[in-house]
C-alpha atoms as a PDB file:
ATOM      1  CA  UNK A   1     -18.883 -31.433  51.441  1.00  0.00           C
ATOM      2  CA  UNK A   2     -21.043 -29.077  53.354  1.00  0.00           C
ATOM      3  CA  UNK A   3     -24.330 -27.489  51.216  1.00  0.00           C
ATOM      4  CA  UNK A   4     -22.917 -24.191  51.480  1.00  0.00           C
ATOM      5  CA  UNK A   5     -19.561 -25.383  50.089  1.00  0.00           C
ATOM      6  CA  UNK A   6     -21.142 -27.135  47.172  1.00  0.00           C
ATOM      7  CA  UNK A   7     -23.211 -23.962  46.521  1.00  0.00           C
ATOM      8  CA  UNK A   8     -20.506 -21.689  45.970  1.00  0.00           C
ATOM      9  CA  UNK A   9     -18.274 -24.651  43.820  1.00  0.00           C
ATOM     10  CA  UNK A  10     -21.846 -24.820  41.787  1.00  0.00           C
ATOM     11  CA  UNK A  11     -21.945 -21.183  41.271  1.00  0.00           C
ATOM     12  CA  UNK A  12     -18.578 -20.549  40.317  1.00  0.00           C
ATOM     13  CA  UNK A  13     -18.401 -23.058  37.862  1.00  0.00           C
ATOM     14  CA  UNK A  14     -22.425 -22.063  36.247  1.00  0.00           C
ATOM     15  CA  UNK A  15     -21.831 -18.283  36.634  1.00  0.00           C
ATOM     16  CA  UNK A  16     -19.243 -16.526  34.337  1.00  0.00           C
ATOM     17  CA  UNK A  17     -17.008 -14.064  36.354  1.00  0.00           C
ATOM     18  CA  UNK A  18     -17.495 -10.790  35.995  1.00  0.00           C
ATOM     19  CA  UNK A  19     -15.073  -8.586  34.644  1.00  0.00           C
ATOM     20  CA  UNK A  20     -14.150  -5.132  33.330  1.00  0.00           C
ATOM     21  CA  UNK A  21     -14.154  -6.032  29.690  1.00  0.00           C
ATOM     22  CA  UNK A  22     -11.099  -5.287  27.956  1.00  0.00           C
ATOM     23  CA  UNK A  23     -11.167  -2.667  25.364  1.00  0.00           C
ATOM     24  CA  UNK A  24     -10.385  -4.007  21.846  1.00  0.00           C
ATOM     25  CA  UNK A  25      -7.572  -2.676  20.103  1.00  0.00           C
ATOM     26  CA  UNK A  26      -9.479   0.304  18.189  1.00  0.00           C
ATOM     27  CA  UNK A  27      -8.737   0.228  14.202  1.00  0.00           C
ATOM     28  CA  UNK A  28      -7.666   3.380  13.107  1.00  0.00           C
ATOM     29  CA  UNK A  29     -10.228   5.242  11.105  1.00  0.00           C
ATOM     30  CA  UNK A  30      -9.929   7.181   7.939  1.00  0.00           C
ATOM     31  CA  UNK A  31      -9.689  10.368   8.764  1.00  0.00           C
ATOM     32  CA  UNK A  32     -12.260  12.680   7.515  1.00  0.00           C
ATOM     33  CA  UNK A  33     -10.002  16.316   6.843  1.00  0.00           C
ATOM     34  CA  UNK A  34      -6.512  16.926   7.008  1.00  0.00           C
ATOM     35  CA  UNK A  35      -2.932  16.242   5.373  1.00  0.00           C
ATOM     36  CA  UNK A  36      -3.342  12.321   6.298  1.00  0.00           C
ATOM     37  CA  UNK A  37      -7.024  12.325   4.269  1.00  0.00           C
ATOM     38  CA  UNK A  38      -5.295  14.028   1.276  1.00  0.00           C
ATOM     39  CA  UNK A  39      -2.285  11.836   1.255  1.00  0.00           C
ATOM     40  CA  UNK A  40      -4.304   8.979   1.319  1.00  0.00           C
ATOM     41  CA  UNK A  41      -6.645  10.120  -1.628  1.00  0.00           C
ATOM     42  CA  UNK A  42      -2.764  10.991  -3.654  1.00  0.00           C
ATOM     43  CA  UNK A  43      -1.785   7.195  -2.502  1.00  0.00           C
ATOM     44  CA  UNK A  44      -5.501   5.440  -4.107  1.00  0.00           C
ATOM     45  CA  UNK A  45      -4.707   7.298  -7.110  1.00  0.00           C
ATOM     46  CA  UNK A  46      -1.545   5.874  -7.550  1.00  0.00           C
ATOM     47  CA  UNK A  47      -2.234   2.850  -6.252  1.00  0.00           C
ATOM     48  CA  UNK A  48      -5.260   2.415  -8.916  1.00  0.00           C
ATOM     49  CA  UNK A  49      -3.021   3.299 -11.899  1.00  0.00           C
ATOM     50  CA  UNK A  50      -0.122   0.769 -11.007  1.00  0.00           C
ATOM     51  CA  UNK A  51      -2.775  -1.911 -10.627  1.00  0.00           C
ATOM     52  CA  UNK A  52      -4.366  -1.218 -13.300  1.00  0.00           C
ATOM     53  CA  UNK A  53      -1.554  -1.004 -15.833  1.00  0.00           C
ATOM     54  CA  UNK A  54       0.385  -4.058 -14.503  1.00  0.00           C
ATOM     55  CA  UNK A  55      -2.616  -6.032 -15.448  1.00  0.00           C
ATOM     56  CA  UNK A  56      -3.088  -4.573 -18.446  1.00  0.00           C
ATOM     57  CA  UNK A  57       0.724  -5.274 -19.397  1.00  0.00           C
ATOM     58  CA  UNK A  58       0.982  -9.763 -20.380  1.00  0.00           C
ATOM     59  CA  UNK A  59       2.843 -11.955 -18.254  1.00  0.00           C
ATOM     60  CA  UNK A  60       5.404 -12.745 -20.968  1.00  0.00           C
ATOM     61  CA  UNK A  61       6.134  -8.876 -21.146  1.00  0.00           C
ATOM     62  CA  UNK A  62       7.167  -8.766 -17.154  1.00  0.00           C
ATOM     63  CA  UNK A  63      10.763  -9.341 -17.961  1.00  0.00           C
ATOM     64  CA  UNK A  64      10.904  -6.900 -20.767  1.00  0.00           C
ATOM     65  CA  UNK A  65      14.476  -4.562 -19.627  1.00  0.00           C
ATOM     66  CA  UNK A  66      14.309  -1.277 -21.670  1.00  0.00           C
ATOM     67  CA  UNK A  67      17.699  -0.746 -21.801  1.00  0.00           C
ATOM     68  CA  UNK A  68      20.661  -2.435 -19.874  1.00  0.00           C
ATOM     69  CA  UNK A  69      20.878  -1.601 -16.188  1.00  0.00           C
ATOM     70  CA  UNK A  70      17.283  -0.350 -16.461  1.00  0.00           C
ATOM     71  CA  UNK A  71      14.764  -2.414 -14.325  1.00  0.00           C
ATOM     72  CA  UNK A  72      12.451  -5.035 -16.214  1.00  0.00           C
ATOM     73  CA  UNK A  73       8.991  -4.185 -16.418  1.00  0.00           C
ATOM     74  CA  UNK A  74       8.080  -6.783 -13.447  1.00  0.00           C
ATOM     75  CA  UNK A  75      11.241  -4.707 -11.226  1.00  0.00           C
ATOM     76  CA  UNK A  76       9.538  -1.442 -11.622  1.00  0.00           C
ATOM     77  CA  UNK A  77       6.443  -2.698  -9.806  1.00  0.00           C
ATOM     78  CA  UNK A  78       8.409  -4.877  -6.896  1.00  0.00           C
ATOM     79  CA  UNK A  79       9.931  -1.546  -6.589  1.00  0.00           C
ATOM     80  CA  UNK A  80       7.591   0.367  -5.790  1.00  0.00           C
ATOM     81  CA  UNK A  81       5.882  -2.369  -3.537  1.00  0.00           C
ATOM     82  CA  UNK A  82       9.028  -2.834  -1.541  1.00  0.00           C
ATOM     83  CA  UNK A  83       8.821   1.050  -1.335  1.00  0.00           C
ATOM     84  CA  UNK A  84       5.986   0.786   0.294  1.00  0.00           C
ATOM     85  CA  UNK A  85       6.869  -1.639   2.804  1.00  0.00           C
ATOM     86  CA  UNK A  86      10.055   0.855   3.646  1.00  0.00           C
ATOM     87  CA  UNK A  87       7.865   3.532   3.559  1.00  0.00           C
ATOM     88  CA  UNK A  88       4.968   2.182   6.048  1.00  0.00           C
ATOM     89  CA  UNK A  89       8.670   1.117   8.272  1.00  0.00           C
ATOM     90  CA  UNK A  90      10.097   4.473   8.655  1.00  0.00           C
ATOM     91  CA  UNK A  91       6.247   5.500   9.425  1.00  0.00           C
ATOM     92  CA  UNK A  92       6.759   3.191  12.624  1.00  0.00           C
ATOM     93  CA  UNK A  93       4.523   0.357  10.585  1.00  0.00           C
ATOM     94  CA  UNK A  94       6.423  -3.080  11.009  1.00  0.00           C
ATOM     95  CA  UNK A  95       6.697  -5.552   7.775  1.00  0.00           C
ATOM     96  CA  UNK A  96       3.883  -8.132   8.104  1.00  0.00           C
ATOM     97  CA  UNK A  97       5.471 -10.974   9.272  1.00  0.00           C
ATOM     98  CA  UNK A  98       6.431 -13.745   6.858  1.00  0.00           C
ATOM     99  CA  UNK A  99       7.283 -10.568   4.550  1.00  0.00           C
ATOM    100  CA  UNK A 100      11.082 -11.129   2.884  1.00  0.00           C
ATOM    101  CA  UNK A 101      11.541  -8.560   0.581  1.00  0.00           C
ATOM    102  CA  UNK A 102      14.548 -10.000  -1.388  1.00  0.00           C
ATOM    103  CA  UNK A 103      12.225 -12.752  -1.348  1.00  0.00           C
ATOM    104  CA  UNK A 104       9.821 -10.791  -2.981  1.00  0.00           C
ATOM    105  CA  UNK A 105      12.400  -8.937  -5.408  1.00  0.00           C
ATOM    106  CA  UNK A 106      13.065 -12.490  -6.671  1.00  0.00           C
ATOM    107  CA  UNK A 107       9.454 -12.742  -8.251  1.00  0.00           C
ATOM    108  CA  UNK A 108       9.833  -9.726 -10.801  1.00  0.00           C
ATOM    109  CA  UNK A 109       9.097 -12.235 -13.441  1.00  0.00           C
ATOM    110  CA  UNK A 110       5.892 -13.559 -12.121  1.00  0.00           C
ATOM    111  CA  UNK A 111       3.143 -11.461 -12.965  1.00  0.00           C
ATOM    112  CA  UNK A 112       0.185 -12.709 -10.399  1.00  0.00           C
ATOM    113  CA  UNK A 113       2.846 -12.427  -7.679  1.00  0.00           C
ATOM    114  CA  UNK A 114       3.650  -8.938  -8.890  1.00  0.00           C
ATOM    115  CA  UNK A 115       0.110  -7.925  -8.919  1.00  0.00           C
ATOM    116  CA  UNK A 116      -0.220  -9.591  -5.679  1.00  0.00           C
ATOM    117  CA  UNK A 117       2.672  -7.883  -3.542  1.00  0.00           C
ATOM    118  CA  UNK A 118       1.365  -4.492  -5.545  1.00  0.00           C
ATOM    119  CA  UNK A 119      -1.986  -4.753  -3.841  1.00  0.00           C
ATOM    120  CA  UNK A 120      -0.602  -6.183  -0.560  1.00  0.00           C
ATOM    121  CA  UNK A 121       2.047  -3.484  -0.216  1.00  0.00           C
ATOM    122  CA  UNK A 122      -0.600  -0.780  -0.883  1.00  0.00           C
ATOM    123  CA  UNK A 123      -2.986  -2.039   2.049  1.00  0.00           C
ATOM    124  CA  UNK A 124      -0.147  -2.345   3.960  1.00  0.00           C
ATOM    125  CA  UNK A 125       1.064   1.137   3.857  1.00  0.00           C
ATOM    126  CA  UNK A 126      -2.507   2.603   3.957  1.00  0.00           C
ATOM    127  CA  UNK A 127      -2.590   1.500   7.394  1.00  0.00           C
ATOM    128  CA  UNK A 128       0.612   2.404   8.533  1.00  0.00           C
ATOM    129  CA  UNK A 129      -0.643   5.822   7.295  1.00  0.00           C
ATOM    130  CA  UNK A 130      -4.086   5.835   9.336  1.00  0.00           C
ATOM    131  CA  UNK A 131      -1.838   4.700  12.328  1.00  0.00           C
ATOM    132  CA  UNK A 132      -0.179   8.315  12.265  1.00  0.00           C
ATOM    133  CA  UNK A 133      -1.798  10.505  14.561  1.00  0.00           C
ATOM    134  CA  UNK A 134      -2.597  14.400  13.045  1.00  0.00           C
ATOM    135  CA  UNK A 135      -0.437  15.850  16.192  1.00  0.00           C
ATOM    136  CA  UNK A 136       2.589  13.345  14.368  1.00  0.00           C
ATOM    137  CA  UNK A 137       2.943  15.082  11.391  1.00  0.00           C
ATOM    138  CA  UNK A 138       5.504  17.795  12.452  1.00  0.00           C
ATOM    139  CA  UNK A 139       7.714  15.628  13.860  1.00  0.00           C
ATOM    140  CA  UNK A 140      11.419  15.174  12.156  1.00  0.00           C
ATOM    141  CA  UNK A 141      11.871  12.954   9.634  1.00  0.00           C
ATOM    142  CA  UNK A 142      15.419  12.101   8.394  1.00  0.00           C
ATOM    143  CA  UNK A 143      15.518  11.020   4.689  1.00  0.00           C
ATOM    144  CA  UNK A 144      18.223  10.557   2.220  1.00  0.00           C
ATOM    145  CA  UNK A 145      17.771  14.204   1.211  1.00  0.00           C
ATOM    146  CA  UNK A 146      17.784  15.669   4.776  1.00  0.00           C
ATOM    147  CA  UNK A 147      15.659  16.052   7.382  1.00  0.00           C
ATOM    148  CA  UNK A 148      11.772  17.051   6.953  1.00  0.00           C
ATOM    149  CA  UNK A 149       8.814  16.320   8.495  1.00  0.00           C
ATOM    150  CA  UNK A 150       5.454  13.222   8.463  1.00  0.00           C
ATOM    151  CA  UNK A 151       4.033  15.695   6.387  1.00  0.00           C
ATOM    152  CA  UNK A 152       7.220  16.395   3.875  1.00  0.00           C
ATOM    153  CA  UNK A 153       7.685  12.928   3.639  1.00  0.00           C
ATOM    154  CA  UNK A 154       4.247  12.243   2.082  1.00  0.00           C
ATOM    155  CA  UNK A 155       5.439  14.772  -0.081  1.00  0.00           C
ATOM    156  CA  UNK A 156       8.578  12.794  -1.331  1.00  0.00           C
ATOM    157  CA  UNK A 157       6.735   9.600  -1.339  1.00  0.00           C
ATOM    158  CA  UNK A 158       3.927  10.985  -3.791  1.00  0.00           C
ATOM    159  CA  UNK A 159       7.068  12.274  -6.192  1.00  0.00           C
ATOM    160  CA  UNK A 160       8.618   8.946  -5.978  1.00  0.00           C
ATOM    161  CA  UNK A 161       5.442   7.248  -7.196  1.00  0.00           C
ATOM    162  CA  UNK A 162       4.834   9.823  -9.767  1.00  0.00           C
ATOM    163  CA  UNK A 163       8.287   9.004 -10.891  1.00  0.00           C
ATOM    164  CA  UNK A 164       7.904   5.383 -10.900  1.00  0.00           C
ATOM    165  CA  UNK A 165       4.654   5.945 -12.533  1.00  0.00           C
ATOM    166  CA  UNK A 166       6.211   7.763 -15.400  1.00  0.00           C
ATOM    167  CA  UNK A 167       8.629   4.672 -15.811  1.00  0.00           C
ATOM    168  CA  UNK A 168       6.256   2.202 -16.044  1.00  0.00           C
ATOM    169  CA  UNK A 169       3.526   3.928 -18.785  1.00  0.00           C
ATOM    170  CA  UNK A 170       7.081   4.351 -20.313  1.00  0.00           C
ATOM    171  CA  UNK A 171       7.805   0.742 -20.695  1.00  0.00           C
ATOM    172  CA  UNK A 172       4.107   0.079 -21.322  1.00  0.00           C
ATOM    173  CA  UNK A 173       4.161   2.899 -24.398  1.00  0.00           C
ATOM    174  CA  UNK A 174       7.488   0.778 -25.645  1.00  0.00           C
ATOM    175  CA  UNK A 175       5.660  -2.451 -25.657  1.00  0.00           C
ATOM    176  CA  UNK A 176       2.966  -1.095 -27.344  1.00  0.00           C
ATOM    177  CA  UNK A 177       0.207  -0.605 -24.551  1.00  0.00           C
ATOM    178  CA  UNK A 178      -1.611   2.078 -23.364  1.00  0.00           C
ATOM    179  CA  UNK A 179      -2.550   3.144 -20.100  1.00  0.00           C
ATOM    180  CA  UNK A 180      -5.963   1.823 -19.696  1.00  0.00           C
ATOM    181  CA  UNK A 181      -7.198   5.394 -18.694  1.00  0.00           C
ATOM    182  CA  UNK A 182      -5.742   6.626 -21.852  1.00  0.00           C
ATOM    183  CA  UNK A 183      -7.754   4.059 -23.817  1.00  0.00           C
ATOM    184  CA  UNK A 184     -10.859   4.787 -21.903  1.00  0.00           C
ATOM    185  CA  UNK A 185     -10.377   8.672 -22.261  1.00  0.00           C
ATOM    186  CA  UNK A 186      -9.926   7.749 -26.383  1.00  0.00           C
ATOM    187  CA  UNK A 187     -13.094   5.937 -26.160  1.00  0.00           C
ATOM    188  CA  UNK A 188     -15.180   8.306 -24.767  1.00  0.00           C
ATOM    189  CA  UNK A 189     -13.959  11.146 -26.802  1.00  0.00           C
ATOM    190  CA  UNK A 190     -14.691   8.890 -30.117  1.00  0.00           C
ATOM    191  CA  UNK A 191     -17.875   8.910 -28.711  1.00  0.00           C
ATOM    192  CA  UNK A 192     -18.527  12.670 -28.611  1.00  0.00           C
ATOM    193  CA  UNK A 193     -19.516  13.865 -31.795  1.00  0.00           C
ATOM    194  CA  UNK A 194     -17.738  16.200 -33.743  1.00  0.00           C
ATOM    195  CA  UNK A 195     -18.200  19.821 -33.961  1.00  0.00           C
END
């Protein structure tokens, strides 16, 4: 092998090739104004009082049924978290894979799964929400009351989870619990002093 030959085999193999460097797959950021920023503040809301009264409610009480036909306590959550999933789908935001959610629907009873899929459902659809651009929000939207809009769908999303909502502080009041934030707002007012 000729000195100029093993100069350029030495140098290729000591001295990386350069290349354009591939831009990473940007994360899509919060947005600071806008429809999407005020969705997203509606959806933490929510997303902090379901949380927070599923823990608050025991295990044993996750397969407590109101009334017949009525989903259990632990349905009314896997509800909503399926939602979600369905919700960040029609927003063009795949399931995560390994995500069955019959599977999931299956595990009403379990209350660290429930709390689990809750929480993962919620992340899940934040991002599918920070994935839709501000120039999306007009476009058509068929639901199963019609067609609207992005931005009319985070409309009936926010009344489904109000409505959900309102179920589950339901069940909770039946069972004897109150909403954490109640009890806190109870709290501090028996701290005020009377006048």
């Amino acid at each position: 092998m000729s000195r100029f030959a093993c100069l350029v085999w030495l140098l290729s193999v000591l001295v990386p090739v350069v290349r354009p460097q591939e831009k990473p797959a940007s994360a899509p950021t919060t947005p600071t104004s806008g429809p999407r920023l005020e969705f997203l503040d509606e959806v933490s809301f929510y997303e902090q009082r379901f949380v927070r009264l599923a823990d608050a409610i025991p295990a044993d009480k996750y397969s407590y049924r109101p009334a017949e036909g009525v989903r259990t306590v632990g349905e009314v959550y896997l509800h909503v978290a399926t939602s979600n999933y369905n919700f960040a789908k029609t927003l063009g935001t795949p399931l995560p894979p390994g995500i069955d959610l019959k599977a999931l629907a299956a595990s009403a009873g379990d209350k660290a799964k429930v709390l689990q899929a809750l929480k993962d459902s919620f992340a899940h659809f934040r991002n599918a929400v920070l994935a839709v651009k501000d120039s999306e929000l007009d476009n058509p939207e068929k639901t199963p009351r019609g067609q609207t809009t992005v931005r009319g769908l985070f409309l009936l999303i926010c009344g489904h989870y109000g409505e959900q909502l309102g179920q589950a502080i339901a069940n909770a009041r039946q069972m004897g619990i109150v909403p954490p934030w109640t009890e806190e707002r109870l709290r501090q007012e028996g701290d005020k002093p009377k006048s």
